[in-house]
Protein backbone atom coordinates (compact mmCIF):
# COMPACT_ATOMS: atom_id res chain seq x y z
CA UNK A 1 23.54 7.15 -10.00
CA UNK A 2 22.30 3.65 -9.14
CA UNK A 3 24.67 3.26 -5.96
CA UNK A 4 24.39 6.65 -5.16
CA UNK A 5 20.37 5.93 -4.75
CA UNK A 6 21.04 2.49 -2.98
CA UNK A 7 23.77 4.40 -0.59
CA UNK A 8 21.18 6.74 0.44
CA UNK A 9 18.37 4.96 0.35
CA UNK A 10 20.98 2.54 3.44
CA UNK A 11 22.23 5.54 5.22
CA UNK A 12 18.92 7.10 5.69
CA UNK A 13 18.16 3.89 7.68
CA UNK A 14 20.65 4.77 10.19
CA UNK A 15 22.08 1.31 11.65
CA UNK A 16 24.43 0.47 8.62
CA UNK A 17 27.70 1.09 7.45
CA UNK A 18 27.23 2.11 3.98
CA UNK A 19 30.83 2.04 1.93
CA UNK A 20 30.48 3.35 -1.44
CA UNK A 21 33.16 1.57 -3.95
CA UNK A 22 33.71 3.53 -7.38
CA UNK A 23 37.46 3.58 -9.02
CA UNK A 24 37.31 7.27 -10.63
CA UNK A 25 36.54 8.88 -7.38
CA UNK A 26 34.24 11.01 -9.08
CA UNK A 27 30.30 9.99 -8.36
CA UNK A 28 27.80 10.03 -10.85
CA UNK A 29 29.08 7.41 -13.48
CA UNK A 30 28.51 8.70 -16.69
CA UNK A 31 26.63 12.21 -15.90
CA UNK A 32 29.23 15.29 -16.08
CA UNK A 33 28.97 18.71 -17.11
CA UNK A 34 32.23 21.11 -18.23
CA UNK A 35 32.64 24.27 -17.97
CA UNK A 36 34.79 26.21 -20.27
CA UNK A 37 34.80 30.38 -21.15
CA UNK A 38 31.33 30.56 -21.05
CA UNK A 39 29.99 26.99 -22.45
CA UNK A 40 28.50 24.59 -20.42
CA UNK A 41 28.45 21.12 -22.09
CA UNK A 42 26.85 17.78 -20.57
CA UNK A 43 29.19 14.75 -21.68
CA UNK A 44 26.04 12.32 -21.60
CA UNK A 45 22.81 13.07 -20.76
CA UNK A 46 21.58 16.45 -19.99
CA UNK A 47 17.89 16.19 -18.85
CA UNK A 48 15.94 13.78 -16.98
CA UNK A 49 12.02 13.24 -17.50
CA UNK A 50 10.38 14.51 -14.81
CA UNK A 51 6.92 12.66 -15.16
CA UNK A 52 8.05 10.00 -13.03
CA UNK A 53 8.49 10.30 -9.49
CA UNK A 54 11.64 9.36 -8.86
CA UNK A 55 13.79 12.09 -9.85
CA UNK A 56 12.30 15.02 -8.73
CA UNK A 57 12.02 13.18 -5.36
CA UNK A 58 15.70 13.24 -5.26
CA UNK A 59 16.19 16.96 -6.34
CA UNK A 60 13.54 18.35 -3.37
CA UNK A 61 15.64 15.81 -0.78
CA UNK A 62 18.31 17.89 -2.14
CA UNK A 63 17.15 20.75 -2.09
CA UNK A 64 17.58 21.79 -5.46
CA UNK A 65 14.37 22.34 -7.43
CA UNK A 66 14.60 25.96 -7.78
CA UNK A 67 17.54 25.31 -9.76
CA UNK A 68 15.80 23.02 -12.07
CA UNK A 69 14.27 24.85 -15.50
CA UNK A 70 12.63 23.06 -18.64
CA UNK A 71 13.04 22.60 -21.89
CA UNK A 72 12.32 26.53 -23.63
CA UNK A 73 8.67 26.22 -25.03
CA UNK A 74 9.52 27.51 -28.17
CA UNK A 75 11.48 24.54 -29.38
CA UNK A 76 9.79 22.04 -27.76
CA UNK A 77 9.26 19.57 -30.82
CA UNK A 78 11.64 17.35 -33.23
CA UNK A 79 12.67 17.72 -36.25
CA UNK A 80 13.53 15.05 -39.13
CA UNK A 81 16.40 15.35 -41.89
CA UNK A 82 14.31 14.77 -44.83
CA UNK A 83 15.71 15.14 -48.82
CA UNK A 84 18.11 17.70 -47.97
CA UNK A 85 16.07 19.58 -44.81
CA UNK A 86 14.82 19.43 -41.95
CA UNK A 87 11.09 18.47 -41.19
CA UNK A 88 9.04 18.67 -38.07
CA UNK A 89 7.39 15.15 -36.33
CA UNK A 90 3.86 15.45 -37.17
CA UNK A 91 2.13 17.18 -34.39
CA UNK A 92 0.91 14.80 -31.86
CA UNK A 93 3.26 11.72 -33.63
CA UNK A 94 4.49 10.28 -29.91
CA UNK A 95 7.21 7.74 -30.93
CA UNK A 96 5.31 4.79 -32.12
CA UNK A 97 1.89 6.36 -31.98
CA UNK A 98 0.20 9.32 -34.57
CA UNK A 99 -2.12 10.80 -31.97
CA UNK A 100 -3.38 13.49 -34.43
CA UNK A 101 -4.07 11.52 -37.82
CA UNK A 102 -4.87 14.51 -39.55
CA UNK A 103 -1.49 15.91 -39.01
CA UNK A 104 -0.22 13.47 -41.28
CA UNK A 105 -1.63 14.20 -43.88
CA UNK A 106 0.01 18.08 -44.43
CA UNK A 107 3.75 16.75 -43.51
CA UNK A 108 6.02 16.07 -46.33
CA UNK A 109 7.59 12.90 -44.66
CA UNK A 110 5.48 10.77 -46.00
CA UNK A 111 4.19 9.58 -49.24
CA UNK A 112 0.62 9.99 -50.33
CA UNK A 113 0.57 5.56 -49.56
CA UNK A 114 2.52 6.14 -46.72
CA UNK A 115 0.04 8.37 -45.17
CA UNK A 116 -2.92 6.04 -46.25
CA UNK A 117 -0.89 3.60 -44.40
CA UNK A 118 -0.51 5.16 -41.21
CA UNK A 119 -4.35 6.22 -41.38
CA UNK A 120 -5.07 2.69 -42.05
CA UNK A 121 -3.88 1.75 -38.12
CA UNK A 122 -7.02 1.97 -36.23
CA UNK A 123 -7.90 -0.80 -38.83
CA UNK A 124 -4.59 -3.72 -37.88
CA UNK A 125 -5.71 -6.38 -35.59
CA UNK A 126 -3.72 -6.88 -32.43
CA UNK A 127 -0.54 -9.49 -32.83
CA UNK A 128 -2.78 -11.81 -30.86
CA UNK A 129 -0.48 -12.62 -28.53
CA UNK A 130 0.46 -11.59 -24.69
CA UNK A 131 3.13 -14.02 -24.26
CA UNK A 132 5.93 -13.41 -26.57
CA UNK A 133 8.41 -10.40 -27.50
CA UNK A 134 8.30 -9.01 -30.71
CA UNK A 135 11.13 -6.42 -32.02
CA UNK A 136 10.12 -2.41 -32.30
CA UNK A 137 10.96 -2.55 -36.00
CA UNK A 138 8.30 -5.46 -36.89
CA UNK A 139 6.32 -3.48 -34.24
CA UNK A 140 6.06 -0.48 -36.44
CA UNK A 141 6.05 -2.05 -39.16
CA UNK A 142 3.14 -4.49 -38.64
CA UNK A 143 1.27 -1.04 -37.48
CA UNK A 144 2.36 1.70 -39.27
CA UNK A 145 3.43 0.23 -41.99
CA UNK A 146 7.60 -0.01 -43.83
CA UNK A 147 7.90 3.97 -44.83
CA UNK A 148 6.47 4.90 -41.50
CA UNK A 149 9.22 3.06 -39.75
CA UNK A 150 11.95 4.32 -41.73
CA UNK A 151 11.39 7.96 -42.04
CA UNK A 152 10.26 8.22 -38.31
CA UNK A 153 10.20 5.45 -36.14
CA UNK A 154 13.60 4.72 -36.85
CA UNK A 155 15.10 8.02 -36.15
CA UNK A 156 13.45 8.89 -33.06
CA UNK A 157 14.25 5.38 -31.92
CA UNK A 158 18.03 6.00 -32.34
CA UNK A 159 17.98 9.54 -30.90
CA UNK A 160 17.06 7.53 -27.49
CA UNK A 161 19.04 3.78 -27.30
CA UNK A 162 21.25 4.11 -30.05
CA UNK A 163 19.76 0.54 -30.66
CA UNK A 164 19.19 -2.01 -33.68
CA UNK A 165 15.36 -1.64 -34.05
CA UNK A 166 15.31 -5.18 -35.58
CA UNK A 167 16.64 -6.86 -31.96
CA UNK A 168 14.87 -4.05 -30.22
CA UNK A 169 12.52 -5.47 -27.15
CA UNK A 170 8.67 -4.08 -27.45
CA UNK A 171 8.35 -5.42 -24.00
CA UNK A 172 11.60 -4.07 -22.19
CA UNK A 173 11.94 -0.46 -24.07
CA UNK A 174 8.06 0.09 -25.12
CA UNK A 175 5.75 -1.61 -22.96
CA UNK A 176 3.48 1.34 -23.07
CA UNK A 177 2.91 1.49 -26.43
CA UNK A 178 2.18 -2.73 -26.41
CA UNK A 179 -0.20 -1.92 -23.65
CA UNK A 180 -1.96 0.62 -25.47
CA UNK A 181 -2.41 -1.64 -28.92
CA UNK A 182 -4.13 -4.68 -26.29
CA UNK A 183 -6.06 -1.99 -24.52
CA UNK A 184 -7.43 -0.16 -26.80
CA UNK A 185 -7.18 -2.00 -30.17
CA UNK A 186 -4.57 0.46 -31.98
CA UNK A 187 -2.13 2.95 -31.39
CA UNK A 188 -3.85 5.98 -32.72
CA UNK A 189 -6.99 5.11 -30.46
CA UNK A 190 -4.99 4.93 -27.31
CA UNK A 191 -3.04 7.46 -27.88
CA UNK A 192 -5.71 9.67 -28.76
CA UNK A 193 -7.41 8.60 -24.99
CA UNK A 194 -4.15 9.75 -23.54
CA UNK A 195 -3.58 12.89 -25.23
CA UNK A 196 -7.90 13.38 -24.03
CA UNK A 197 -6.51 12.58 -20.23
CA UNK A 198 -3.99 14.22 -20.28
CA UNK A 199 -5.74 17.39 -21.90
CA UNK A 200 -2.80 18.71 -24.23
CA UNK A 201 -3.60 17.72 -27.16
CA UNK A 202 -0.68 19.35 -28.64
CA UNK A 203 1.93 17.38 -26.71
CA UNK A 204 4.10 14.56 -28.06
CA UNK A 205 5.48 15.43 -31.41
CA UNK A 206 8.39 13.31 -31.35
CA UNK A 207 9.11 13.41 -27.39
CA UNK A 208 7.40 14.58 -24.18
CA UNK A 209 9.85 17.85 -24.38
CA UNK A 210 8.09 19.30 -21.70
CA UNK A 211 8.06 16.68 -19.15
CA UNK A 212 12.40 17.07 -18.95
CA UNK A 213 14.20 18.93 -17.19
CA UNK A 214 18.07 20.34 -16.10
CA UNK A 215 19.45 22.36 -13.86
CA UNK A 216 20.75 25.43 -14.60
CA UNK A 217 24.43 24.75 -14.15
CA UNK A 218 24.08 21.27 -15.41
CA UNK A 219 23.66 17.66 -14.81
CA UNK A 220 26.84 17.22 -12.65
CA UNK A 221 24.87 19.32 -9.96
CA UNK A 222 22.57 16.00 -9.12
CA UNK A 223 25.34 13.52 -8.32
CA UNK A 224 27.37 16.21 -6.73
CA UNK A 225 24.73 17.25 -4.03
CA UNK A 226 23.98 13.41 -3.81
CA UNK A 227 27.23 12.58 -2.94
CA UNK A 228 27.52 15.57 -0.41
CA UNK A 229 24.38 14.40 1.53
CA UNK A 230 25.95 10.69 1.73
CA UNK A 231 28.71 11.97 3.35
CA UNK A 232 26.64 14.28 5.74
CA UNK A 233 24.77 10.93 6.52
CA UNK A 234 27.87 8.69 7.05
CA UNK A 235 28.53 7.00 3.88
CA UNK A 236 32.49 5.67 3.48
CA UNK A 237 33.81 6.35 0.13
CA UNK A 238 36.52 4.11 -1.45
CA UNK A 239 38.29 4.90 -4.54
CA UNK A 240 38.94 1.19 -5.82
CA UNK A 241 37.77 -1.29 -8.47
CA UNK A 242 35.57 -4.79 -6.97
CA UNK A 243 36.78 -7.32 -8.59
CA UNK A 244 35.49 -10.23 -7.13
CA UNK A 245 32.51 -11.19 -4.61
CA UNK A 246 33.07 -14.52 -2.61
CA UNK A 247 30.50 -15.81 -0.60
CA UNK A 248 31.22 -15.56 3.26
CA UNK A 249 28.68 -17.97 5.09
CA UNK A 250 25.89 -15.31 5.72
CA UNK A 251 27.40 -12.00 4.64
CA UNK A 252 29.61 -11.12 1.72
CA UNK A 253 33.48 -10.22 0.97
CA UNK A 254 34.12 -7.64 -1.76
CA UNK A 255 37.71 -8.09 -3.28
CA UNK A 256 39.27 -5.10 -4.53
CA UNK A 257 42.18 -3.76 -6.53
CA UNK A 258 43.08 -1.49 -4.19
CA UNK A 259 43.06 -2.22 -0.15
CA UNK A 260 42.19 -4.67 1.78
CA UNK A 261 38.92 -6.46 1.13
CA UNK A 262 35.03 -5.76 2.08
CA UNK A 263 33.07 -7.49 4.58
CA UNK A 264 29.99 -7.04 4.24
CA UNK A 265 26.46 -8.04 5.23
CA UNK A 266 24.87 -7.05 1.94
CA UNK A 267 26.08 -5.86 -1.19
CA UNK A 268 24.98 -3.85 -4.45
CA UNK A 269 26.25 -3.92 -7.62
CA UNK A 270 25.75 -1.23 -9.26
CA UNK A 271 27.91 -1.44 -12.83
CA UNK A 272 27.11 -2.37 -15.98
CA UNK A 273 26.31 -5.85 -16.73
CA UNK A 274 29.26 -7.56 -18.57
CA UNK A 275 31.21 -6.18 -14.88
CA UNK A 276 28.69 -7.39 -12.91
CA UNK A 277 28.79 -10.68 -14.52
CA UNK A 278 32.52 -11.05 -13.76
CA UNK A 279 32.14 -10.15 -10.19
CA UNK A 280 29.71 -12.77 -9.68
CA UNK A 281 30.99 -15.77 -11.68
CA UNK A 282 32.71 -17.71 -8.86
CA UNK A 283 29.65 -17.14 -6.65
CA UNK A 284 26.98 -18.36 -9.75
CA UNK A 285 27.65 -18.85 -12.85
CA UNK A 286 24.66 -19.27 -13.89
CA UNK A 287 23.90 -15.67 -12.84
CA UNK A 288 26.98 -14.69 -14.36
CA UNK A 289 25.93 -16.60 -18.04
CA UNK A 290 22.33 -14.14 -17.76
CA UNK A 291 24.22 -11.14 -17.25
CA UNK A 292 26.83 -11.34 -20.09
CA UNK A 293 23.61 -12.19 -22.14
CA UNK A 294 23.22 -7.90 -21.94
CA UNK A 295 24.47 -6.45 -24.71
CA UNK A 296 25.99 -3.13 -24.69
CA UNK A 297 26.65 -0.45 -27.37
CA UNK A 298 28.97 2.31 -27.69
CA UNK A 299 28.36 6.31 -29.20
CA UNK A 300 30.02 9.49 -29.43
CA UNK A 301 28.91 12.81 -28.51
CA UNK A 302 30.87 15.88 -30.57
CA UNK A 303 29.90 19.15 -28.82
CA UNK A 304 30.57 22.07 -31.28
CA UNK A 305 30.39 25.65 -30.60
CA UNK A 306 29.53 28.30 -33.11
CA UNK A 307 29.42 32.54 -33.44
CA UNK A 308 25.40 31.97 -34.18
CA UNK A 309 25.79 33.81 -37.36
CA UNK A 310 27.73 30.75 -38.93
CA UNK A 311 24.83 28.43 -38.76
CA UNK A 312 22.21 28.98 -41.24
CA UNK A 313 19.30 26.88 -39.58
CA UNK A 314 17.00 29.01 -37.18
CA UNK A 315 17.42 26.38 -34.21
CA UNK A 316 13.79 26.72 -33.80
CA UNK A 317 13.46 22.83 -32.05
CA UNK A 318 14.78 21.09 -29.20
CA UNK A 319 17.12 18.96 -32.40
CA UNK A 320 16.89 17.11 -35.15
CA UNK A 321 16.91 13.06 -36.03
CA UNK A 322 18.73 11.58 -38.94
CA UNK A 323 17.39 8.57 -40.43
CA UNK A 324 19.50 5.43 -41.48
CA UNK A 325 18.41 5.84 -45.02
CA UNK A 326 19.37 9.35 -45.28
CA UNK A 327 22.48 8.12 -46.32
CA UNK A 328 24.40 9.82 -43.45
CA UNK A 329 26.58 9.14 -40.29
CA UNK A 330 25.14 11.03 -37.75
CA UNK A 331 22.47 9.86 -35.62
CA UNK A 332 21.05 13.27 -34.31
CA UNK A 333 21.85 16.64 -33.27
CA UNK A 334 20.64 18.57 -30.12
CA UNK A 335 20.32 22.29 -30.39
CA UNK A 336 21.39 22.36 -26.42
CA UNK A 337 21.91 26.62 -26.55
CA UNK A 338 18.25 26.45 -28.00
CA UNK A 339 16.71 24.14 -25.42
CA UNK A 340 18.79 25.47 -22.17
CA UNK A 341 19.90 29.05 -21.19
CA UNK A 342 23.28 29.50 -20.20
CA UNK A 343 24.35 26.76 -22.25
CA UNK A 344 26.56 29.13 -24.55
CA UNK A 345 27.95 32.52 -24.51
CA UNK A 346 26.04 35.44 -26.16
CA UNK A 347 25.95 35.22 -29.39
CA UNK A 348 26.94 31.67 -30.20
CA UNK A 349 25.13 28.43 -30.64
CA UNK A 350 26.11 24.87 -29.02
CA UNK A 351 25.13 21.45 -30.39
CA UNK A 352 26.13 18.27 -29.86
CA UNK A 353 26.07 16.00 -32.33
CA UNK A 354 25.65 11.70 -31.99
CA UNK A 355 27.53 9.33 -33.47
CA UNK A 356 28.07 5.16 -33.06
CA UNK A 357 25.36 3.57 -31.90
CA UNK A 358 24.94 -0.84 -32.39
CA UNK A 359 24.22 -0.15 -36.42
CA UNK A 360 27.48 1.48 -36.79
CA UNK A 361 29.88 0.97 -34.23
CA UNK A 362 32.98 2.25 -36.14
CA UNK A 363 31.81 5.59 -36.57
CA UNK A 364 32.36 6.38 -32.95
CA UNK A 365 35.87 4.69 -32.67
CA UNK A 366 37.35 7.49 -35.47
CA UNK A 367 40.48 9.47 -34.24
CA UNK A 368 39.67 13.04 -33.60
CA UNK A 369 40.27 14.18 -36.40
CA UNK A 370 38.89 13.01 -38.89
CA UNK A 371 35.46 12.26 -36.26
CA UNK A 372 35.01 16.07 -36.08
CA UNK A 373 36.10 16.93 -39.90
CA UNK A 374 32.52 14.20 -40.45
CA UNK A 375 30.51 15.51 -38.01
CA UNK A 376 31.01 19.02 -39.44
CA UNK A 377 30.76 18.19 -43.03
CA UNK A 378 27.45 16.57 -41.61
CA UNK A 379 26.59 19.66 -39.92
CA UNK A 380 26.97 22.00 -42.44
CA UNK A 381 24.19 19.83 -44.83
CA UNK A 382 21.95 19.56 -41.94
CA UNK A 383 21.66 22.38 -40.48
CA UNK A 384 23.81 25.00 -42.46
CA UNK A 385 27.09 24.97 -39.86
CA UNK A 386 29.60 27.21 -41.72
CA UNK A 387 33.18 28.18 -40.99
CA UNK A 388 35.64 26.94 -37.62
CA UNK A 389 34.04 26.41 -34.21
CA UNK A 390 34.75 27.96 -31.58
CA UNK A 391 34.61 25.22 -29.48
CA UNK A 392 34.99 21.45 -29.68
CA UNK A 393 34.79 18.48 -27.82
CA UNK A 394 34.40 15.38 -28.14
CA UNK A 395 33.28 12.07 -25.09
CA UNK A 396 33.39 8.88 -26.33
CA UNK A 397 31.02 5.95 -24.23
CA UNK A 398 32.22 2.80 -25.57
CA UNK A 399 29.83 -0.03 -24.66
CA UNK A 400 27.76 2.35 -22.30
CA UNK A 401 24.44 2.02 -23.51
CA UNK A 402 22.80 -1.63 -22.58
CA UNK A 403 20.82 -2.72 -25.50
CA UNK A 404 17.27 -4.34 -24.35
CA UNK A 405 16.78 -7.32 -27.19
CA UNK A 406 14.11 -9.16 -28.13
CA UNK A 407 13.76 -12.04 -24.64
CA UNK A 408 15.29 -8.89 -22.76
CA UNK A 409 12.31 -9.62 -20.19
CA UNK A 410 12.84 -13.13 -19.50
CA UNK A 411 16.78 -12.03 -18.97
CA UNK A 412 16.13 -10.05 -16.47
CA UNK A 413 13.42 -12.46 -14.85
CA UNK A 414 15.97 -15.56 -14.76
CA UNK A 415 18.57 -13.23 -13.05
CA UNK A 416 15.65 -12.50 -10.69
CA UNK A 417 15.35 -16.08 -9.79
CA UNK A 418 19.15 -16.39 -9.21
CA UNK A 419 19.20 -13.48 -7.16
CA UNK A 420 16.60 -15.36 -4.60
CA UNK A 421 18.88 -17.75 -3.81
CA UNK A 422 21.65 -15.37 -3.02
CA UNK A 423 20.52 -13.39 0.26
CA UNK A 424 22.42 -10.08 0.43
CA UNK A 425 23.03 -9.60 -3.09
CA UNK A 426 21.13 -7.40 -5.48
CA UNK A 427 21.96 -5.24 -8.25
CA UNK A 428 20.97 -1.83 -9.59
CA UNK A 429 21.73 -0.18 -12.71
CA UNK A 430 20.44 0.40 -16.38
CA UNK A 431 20.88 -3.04 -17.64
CA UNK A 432 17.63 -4.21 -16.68
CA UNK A 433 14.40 -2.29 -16.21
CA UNK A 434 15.09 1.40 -17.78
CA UNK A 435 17.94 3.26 -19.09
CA UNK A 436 16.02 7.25 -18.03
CA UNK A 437 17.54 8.43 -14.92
CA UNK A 438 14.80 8.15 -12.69
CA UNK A 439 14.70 4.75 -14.05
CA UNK A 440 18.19 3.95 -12.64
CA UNK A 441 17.29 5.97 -9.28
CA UNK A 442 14.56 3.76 -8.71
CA UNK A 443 16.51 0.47 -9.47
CA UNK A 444 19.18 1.57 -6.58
CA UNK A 445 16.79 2.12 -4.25
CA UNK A 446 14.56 -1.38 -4.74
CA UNK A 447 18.13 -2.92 -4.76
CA UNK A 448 18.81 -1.07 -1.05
CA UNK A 449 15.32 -2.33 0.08
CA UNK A 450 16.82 -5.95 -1.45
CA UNK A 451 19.72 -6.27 0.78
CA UNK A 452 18.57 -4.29 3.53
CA UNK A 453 15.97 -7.16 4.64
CA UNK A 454 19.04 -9.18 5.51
């Protein structure tokens, strides 16, 4: 999606040649939807938050908002697997931040102390510093206290980077939240002043479900239509693999693994970091050293479909979050028939289920097999999954999702630097400023603006 935003963002300027390198020949990187006797199953992601700009920019260029449709309002909220069932967030519980104290105090997640604990917030001072990263777990902890983390923090956390909380960048993945402890003293204050702004006080238990959206036959419709308007506007696609960029006095040459090489005045890179890294290590190597400093981790998704009468649990939320010390392998479930229409056929339920992650890589790597025979002995605990689905499949991501450590900031700064003294070159992706679609629209189109002044 990153150089499908940078490609348009250059064709709409009229006086390039824009050519569009990608190997699969399909666009859209890791966004795909499939089809199959009435199921409709994302492989990755399948929403997009639609409070920032970015996105829904794209989908009116496109012309496809009417086909856009939110999360169902009845399941808007999370739940949490908790002693042997499932537990809504706390209403008004954003993430990091209880913006309803009082909610607290009736949920069964926490312990009488761990309540007083989480009360007790308003009441932590500030880390007193602005200059240096701290991790989301001691984050959380330092604010909400150890119980808090676990049996909420945690889980959400891992329903959204599959991450290690403890190596976890505040300032890369949550600036918000650090923003709102310096502003306004504590998280429950500030997140009580937003939830006053933005006057729904009943938003944000667990996630902003009603700020993301789909489209009704999927997210393979956005990179689809993109890549149909770049070739309405002129854009060259190449099915090939870069595998090298050599400087070329004031322009660029792209080597490739299949025909003849690029010239080119400007260039984008728009892959994932450890490939980016390799393309650029002849040209700087110290560029090359920051960018294989980006971690990445790998996941699973199982989709399973099921006649809606073998599944015990009323599907009543958007999913549900497993913590670490639940003592189980799955990371969370999505209730995607719930949340989207059309997403199974009548009668039956879809979920898809999340596995790997950085805390436990191995999980994802299982043959078939014995992956789905876990996921739906996991399933049937959780949410009461009975009998054979009807439907199963399973995408595997290995080292897809960058992971934004602790110094993440100053990572991406330094390749900042480097990337001043190489005119022509920028790069776009989710490796450095935000791993949400709009995120990685936004990051193509800065890095078009980049190369475009050359």
């Amino acid at each position: 999606m990153a150089g499908l935003a940078a490609a348009e963002t250059l064709a709409e300027r009229g006086h390039f040649r824009v050519v569009l390198v990608e190997p699969t020949g399909r666009p859209g990187g890791v966004l795909d939807t499939v089809r199959h006797d009435g199921w409709l199953i994302e492989r990755s992601a399948d929403n997009f938050l639609a409070a920032r700009p970015e996105g829904l920019a794209l989908v009116d260029r496109l012309g496809l908002t009417s086909s856009l449709v939110g999360v169902d309002p009845a399941v808007r909220r999370a739940l949490v697997f908790h002693r042997g069932r499932t537990v809504p967030v706390p209403p008004g519980f954003r993430l990091l931040a209880p913006g309803r104290p009082s909610a607290l105090l009736t949920s069964p997640l926490l312990s009488p102390l761990g309540k007083l604990r989480v009360l007790a917030e308003r009441f932590v001072p500030g880390s007193g510093s602005t200059g240096s990263d701290e991790s989301l777990e001691h984050f959380a902890t330092r604010r909400l206290g150890r119980e808090a983390f676990e049996r909420l923090v945690q889980p959400l956390v891992a329903g959204i980077w599959t991450a290690d909380p403890a190596r976890l960048s505040m300032a890369a993945a949550c600036p918000d939240f650090l923003a709102m402890e310096r502003a306004a003293g504590s998280l429950t204050a500030g997140e009580q002043a937003r939830l006053r702004t933005a006057g729904r006080a009943g938003e944000g238990a667990g996630a902003r479900y009603g700020q993301f959206v789909t489209f009704i036959d999927g997210m393979a419709v956005l990179p689809a239509a993109l890549a149909e308007r770049l070739a309405r506007l002129g854009v060259e696609f190449r099915t090939a693999a870069a595998t090298r960029l050599v400087r070329d006095g004031s322009g660029w040459i792209v080597d490739c693994d299949r025909g003849p090489p690029l010239r080119a005045a400007g260039v984008v890179v728009a892959t994932r970091a450890p490939l980016a890294a390799a393309l650029v290590t002849d040209v700087d190597p110290a560029l090359a050293a920051a960018l294989g400093a980006i971690e990445y981790a790998g996941s699973a998704v199982v989709s399973l479909g099921y006649e809606r009468s073998a599944i015990a649990h009323p599907l009543d939320a958007a999913g549900v979050v497993i913590p670490r010390n639940a003592g189980r392998r799955i990371l969370a479930v999505s209730f995607s028939s719930a949340k989207y229409p059309g997403r199974a056929p009548a009668g039956h339920a879809l979920v898809r289920v999340f596995v790997g992650g950085a805390l436990d890589p191995d999980t994802a790597l299982l043959p078939d097999g014995p992956l789905v025979d876990l996921v739906r002995r996991e399933l049937a605990d959780v949410i009461g999954a009975r009998g054979t689905p009807r439907l199963v499949q399973i995408d595997r991501w290995a080292g897809a999702m960058p992971q934004y450590h602790v110094g993440h900031v100053e990572r991406v700064a330094v390749i900042r630097e480097r990337l001043t003294t190489l005119p022509g070159l920028a790069l776009a992706g989710a490796a450095y400023e935000g791993v949400g679609i709009p995120q990685v629209i936004a990051s193509g189109q800065a890095a078009a603006g980049a190369v475009a002044v050359t």
